[in-house]
C-alpha atoms as a PDB file:
ATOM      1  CA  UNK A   1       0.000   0.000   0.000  1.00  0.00           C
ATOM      2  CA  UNK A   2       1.226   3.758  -0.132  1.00  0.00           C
ATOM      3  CA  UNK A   3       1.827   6.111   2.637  1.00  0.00           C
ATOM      4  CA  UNK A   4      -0.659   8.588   2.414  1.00  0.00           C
ATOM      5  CA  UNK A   5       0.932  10.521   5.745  1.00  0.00           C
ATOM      6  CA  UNK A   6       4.407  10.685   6.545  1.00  0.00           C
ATOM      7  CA  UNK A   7       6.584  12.117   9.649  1.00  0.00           C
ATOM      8  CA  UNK A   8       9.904  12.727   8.951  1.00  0.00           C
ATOM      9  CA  UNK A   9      12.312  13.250  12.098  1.00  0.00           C
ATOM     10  CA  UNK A  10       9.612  16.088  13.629  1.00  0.00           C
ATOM     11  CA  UNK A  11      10.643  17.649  16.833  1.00  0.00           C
ATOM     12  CA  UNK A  12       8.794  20.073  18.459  1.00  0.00           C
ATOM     13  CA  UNK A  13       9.624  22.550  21.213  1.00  0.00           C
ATOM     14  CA  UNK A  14       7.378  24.989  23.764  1.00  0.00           C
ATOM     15  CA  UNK A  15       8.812  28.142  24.854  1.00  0.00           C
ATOM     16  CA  UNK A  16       8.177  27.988  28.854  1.00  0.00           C
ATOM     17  CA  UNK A  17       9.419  30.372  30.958  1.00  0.00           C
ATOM     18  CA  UNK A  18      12.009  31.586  28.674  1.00  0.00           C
ATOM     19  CA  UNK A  19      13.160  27.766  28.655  1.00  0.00           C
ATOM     20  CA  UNK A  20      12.736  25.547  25.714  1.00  0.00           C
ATOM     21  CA  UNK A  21      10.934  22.204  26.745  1.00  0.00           C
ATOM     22  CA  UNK A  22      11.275  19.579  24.187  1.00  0.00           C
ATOM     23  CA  UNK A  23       8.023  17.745  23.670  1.00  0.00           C
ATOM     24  CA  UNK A  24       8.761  15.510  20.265  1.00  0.00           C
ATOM     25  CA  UNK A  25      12.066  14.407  19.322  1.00  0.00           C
ATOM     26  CA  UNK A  26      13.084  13.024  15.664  1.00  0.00           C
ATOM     27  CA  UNK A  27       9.819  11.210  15.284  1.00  0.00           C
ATOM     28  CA  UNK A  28       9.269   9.467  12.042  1.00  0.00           C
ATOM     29  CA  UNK A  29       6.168   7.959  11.138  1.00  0.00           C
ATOM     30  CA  UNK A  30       4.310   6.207   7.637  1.00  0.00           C
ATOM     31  CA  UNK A  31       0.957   5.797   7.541  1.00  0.00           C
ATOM     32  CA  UNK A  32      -0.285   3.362   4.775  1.00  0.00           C
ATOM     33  CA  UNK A  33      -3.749   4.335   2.757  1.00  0.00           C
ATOM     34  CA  UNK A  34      -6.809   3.056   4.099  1.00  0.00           C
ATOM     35  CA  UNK A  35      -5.009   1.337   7.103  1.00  0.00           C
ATOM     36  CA  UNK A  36      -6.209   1.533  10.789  1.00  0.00           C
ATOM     37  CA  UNK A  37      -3.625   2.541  12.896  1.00  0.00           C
ATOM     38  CA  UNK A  38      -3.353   2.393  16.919  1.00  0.00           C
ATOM     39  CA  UNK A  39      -0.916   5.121  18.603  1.00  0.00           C
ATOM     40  CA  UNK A  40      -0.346   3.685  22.195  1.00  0.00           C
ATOM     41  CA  UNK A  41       1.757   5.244  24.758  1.00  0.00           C
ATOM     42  CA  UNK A  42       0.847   6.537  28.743  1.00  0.00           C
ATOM     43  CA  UNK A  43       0.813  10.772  29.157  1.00  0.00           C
ATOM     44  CA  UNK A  44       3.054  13.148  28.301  1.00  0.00           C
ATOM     45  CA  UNK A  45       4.968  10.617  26.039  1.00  0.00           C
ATOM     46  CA  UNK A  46       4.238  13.537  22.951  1.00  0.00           C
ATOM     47  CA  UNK A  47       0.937  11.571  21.530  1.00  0.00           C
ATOM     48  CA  UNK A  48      -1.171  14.753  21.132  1.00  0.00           C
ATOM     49  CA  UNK A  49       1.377  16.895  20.165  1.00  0.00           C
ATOM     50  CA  UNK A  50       2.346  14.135  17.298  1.00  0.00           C
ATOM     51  CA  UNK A  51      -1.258  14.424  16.018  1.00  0.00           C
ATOM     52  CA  UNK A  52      -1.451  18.597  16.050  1.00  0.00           C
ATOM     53  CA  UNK A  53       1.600  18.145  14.100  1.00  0.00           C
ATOM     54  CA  UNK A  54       0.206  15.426  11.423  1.00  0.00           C
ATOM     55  CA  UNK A  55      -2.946  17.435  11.406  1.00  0.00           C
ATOM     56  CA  UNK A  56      -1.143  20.924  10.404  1.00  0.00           C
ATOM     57  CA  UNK A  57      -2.412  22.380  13.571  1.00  0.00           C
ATOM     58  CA  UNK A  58       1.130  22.993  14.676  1.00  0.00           C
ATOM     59  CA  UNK A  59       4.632  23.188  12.636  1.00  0.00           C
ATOM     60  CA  UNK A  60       7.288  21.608  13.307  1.00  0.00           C
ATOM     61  CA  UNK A  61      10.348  22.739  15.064  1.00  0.00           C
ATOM     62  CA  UNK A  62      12.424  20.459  12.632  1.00  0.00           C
ATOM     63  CA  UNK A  63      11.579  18.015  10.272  1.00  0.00           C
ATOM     64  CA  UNK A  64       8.407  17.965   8.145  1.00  0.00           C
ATOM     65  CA  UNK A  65       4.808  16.350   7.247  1.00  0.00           C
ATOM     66  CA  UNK A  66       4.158  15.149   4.121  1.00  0.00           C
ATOM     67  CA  UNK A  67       0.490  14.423   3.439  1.00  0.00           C
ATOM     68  CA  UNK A  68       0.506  12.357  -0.216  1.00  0.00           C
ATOM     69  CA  UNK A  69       3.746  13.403  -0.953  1.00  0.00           C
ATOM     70  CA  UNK A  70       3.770  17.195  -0.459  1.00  0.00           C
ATOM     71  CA  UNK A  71       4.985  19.122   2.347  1.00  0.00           C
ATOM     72  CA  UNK A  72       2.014  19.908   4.908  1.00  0.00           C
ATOM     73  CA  UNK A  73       2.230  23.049   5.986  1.00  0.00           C
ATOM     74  CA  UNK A  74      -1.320  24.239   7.842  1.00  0.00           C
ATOM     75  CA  UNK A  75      -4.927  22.255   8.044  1.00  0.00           C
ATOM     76  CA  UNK A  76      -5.911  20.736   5.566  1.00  0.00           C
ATOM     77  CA  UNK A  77      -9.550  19.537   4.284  1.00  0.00           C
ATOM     78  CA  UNK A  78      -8.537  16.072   3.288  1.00  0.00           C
ATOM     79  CA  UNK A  79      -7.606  15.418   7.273  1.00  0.00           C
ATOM     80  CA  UNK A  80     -10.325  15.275   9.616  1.00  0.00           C
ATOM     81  CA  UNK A  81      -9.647  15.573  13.579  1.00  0.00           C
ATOM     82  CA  UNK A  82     -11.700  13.942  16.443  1.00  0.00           C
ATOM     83  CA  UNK A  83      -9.923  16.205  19.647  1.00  0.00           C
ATOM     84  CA  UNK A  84     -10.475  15.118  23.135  1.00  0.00           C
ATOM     85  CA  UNK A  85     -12.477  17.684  24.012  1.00  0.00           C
ATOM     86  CA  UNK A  86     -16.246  18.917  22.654  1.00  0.00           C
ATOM     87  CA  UNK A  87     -16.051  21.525  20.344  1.00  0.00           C
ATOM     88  CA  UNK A  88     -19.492  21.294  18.783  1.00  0.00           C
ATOM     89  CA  UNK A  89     -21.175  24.803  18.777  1.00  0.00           C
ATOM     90  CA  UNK A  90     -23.093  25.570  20.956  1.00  0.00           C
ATOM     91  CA  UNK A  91     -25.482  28.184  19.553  1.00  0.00           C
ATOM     92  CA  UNK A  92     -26.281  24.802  16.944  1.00  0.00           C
ATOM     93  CA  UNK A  93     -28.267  21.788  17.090  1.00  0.00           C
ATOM     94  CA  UNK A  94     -27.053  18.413  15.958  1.00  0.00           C
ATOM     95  CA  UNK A  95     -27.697  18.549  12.195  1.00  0.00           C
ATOM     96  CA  UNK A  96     -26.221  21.993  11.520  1.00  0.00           C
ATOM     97  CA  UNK A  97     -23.477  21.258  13.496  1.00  0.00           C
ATOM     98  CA  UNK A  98     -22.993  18.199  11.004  1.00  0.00           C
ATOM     99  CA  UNK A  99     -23.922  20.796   8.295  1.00  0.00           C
ATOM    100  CA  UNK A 100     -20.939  23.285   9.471  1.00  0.00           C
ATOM    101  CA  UNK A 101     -18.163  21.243   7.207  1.00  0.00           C
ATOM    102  CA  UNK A 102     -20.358  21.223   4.095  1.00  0.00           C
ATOM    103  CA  UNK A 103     -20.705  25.314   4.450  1.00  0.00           C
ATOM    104  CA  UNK A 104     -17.494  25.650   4.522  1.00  0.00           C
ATOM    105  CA  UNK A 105     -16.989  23.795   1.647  1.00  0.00           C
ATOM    106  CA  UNK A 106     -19.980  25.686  -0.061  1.00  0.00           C
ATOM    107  CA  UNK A 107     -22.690  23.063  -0.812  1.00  0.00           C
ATOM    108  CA  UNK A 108     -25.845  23.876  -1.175  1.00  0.00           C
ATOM    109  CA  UNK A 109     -28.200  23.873   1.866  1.00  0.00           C
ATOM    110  CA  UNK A 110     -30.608  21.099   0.066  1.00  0.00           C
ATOM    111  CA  UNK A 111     -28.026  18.771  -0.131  1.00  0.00           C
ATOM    112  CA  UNK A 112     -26.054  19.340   3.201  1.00  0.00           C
ATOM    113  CA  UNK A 113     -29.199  18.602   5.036  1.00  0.00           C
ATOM    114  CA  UNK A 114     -29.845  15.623   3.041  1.00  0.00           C
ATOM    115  CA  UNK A 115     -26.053  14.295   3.494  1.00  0.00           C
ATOM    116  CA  UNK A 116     -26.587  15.323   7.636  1.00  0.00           C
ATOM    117  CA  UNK A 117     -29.845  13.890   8.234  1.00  0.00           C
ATOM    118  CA  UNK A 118     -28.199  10.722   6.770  1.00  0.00           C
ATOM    119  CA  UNK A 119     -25.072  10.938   8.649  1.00  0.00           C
ATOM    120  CA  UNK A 120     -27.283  11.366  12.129  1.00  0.00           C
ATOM    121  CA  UNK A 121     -28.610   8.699  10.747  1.00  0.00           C
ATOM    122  CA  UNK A 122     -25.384   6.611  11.034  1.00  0.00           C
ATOM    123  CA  UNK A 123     -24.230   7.210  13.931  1.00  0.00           C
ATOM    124  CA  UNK A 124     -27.440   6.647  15.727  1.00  0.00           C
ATOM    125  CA  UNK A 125     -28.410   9.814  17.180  1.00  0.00           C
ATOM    126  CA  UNK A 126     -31.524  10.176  14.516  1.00  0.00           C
ATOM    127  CA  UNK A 127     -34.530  11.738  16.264  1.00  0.00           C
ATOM    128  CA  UNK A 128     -31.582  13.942  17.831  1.00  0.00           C
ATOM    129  CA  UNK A 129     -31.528  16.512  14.692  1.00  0.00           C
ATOM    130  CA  UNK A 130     -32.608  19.566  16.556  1.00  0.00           C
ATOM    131  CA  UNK A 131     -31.369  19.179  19.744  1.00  0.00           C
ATOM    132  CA  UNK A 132     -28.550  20.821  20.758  1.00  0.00           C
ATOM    133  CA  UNK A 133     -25.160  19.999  22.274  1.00  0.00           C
ATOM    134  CA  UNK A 134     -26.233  21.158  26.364  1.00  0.00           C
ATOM    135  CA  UNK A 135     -29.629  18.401  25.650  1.00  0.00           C
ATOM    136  CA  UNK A 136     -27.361  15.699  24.701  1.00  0.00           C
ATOM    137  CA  UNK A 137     -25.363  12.682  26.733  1.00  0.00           C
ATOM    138  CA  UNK A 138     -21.535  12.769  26.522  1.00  0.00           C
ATOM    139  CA  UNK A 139     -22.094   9.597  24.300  1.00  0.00           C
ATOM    140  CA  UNK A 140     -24.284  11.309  22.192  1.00  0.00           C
ATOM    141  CA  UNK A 141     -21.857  14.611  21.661  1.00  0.00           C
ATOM    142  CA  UNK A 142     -18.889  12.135  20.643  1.00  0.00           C
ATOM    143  CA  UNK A 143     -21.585  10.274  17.968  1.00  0.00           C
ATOM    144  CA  UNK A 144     -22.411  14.006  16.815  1.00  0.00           C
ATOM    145  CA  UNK A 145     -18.796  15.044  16.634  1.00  0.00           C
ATOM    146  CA  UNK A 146     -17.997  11.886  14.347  1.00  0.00           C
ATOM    147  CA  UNK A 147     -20.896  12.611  12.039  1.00  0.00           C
ATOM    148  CA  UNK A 148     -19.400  16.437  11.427  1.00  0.00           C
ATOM    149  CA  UNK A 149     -16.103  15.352  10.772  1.00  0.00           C
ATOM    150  CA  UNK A 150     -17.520  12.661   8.267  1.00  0.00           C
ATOM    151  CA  UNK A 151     -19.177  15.728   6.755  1.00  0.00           C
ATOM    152  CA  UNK A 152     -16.068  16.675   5.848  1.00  0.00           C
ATOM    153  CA  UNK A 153     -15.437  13.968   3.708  1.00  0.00           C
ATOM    154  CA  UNK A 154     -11.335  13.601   4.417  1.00  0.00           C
ATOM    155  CA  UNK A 155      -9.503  10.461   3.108  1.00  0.00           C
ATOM    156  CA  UNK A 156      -7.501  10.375   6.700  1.00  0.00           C
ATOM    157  CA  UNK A 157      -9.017  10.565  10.410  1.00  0.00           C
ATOM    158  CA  UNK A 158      -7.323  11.716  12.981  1.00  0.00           C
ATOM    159  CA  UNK A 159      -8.968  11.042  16.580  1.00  0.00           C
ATOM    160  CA  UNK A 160      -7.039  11.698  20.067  1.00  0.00           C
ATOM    161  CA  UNK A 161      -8.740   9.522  22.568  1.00  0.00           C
ATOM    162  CA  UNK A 162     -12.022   9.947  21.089  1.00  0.00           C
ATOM    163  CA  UNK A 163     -13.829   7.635  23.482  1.00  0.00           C
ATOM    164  CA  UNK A 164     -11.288   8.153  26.839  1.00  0.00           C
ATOM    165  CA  UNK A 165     -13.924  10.227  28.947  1.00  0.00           C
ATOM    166  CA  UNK A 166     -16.869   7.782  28.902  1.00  0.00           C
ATOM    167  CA  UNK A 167     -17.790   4.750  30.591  1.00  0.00           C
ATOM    168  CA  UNK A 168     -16.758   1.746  29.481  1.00  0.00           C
ATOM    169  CA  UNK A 169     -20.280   0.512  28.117  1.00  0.00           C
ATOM    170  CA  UNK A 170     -20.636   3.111  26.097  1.00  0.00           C
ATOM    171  CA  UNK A 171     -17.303   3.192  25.346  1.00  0.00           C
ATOM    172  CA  UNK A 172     -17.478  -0.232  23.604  1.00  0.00           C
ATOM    173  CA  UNK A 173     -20.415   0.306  22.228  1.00  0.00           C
ATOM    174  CA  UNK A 174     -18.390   3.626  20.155  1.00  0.00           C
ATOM    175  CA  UNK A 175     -15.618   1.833  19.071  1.00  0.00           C
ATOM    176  CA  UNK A 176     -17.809  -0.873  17.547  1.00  0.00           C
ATOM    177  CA  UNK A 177     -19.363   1.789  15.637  1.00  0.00           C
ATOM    178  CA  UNK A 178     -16.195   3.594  14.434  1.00  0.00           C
ATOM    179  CA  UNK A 179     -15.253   0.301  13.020  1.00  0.00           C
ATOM    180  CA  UNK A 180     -18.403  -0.003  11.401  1.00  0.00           C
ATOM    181  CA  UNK A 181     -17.973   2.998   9.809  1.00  0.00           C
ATOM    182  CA  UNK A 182     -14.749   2.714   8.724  1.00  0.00           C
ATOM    183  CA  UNK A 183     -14.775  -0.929   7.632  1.00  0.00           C
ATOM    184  CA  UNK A 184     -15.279  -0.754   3.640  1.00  0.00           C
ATOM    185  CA  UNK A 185     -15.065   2.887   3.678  1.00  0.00           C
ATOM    186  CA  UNK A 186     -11.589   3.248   1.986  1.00  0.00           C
ATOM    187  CA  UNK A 187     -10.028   5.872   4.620  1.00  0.00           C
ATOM    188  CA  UNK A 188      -7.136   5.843   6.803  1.00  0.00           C
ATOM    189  CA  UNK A 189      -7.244   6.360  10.711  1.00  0.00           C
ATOM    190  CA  UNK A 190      -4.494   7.466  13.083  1.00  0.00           C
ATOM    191  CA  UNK A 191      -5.843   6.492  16.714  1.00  0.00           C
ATOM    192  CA  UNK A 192      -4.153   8.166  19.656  1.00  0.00           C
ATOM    193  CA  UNK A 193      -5.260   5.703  22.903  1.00  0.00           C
ATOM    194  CA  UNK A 194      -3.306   4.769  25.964  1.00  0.00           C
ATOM    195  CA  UNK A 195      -5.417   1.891  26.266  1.00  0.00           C
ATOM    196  CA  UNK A 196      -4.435  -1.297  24.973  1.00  0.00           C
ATOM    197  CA  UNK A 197      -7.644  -3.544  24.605  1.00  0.00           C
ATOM    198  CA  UNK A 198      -9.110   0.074  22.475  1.00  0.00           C
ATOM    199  CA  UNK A 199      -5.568  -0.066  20.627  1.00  0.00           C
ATOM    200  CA  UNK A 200      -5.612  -4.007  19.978  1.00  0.00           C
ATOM    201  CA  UNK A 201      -9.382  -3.798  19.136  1.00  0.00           C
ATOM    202  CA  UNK A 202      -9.343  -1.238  16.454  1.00  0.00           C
ATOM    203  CA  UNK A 203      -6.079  -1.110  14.798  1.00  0.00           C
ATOM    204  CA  UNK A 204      -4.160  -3.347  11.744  1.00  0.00           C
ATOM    205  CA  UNK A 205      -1.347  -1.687  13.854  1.00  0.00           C
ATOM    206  CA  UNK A 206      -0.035  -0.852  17.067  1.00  0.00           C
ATOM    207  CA  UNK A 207       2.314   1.869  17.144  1.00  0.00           C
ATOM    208  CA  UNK A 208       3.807   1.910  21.099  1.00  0.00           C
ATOM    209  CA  UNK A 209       5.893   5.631  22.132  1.00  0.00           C
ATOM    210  CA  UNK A 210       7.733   6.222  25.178  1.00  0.00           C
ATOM    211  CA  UNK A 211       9.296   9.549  25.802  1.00  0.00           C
ATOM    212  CA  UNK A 212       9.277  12.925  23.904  1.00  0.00           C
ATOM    213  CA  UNK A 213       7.832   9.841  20.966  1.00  0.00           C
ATOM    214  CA  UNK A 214      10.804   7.532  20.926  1.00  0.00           C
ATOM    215  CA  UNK A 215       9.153   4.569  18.852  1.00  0.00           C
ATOM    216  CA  UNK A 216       9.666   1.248  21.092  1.00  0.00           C
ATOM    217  CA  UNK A 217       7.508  -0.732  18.922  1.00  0.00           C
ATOM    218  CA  UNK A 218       5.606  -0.994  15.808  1.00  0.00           C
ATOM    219  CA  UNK A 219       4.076  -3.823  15.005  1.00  0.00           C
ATOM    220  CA  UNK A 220       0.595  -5.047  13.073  1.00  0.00           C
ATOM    221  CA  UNK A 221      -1.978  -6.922  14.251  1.00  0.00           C
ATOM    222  CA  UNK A 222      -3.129 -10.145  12.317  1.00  0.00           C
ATOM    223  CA  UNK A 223      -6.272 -10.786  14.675  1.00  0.00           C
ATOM    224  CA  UNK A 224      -9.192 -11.834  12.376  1.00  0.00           C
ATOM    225  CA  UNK A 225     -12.217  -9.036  11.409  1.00  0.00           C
ATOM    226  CA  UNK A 226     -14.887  -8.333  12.463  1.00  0.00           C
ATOM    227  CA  UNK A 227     -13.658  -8.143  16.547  1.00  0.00           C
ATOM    228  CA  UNK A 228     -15.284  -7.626  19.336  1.00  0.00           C
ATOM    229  CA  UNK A 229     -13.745  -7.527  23.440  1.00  0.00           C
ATOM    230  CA  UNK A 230     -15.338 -10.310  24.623  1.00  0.00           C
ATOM    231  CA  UNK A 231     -14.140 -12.420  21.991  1.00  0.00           C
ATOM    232  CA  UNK A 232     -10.708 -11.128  22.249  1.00  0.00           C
ATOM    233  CA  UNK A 233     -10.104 -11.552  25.610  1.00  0.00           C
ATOM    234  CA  UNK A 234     -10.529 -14.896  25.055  1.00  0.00           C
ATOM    235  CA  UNK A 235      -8.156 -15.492  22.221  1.00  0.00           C
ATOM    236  CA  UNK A 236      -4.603 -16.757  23.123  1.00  0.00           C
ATOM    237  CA  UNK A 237      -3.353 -14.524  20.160  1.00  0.00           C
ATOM    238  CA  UNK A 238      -4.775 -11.575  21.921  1.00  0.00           C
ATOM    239  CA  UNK A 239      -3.549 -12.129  24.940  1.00  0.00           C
ATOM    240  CA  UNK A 240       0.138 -12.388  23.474  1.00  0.00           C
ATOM    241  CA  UNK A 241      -0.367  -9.399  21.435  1.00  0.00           C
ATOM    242  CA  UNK A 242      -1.692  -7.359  24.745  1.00  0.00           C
ATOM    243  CA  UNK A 243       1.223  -9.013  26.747  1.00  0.00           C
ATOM    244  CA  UNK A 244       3.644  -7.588  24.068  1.00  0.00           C
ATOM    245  CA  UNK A 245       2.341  -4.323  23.951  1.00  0.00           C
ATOM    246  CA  UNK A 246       2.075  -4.260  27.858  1.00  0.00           C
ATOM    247  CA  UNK A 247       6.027  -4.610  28.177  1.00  0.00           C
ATOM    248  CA  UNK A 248       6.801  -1.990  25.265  1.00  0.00           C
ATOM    249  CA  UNK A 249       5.011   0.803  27.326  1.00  0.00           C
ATOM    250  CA  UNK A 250       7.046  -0.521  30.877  1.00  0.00           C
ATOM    251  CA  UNK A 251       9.980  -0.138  28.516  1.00  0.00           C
ATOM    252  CA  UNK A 252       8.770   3.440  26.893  1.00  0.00           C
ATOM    253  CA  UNK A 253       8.385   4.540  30.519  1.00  0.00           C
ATOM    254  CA  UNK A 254      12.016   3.966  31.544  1.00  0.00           C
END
């Protein structure tokens, strides 16, 4: 396949204090087309600040992006990002915050509702179309937040713990629908998780970082499709594969 996102030996720094405080160091990174891959690592280990960078949110203090094989130098609309936090507006309800990539982008209002209502639709919050974000669950602003950066239409995700503030019901119940959405669809995901059944679960690779995003292991994962937890938990090659990854963060945290 063909790296559709590539990090070549990015650092970043952050001017604190008048003292520079390294937060990425000569991190290098390929990202095959419509491939699923897990970033794993504990805090502070440079996992957020990886994806601002591969997202154009941030430049680099050295090294560069390349996003299909030219240099990345701000956001761009091909790339969509999932943050942490909720940054649906609040002033909108659910479908016209869905709509909000598609005016950008200029489409027609006839047609963004149609492609919203249908993208509510998916990610199971129909019914939901005119409430708005201060009515809804946390669940239900994380299924919201997917659908608008579907809107988009970008070729690559980008999601930063999507799913880390919920409980783990819910939780499951998310990443089962990311992978249904996904599954078929022809784009490529960069998952930022410090959790290794959500890493093992959703990714044809595990990438493991330990400090300031030394790599301390990068490996795929060959488990069968479709997966769910309690299946894996139960499946000797998952429970190498989480033993594995278990020992690369001890190691990334030395």
């Amino acid at each position: 396949m063909t790296a559709v996102l590539r990090a070549e030996r990015l650092s970043k720094q952050f001017a604190k204090d008048d003292v520079a405080v390294v937060a990425l160091r000569e991190f290098s990174l390929s990202i095959e087309e419509g491939s699923f891959v897990s970033v794993l690592g504990r805090s502070g280990c440079g996992k957020s600040t990886m994806l601002n960078l591969l997202a154009g949110l941030t430049r680099p203090s050295e090294g560069e992006v390349l996003y299909r094989g030219r240099k990345l130098t701000g956001p761009d609309v091909e790339i969509g990002y999932l943050t942490q936090s909720d940054t649906l507006m609040p002033w909108r309800d659910v479908r016209r915050n869905v709509e909000l990539p598609m005016e950008i982008r200029g489409v027609a209002a006839k047609e963004r509702r149609r492609i919203a209502t249908e993208l509510v639709r998916r990610v199971g919050l129909a019914g939901f179309e005119k409430h708005y974000p201060r009515e809804l669950s946390g669940g239900m602003r994380r299924r919201a937040s997917l659908a608008r950066m579907l809107a988009g239409e970008p070729g690559t995700l980008l999601m930063d713990e999507p799913f880390g503030a919920l409980d783990a019901q819910l939780r499951t119940e998310l990443q089962e629908e990311l992978l249904r959405l996904w599954q078929g669809s022809g784009q490529t995901v960069v998952f930022v998780t410090h959790d290794i059944e959500e890493a093992v679960l959703l990714g044809d690779r595990v990438v493991v970082l330990g400090g300031l995003g030394r790599i301390v292991l990068d490996r795929p994962v060959d488990l069968p499709r479709p997966r769910t937890l309690d299946e894996l938990r139960v499946d000797p090659g998952f429970v190498a594969v989480h033993g594995e990854l278990a020992a690369a963060l001890k190691e990334g945290a030395r």
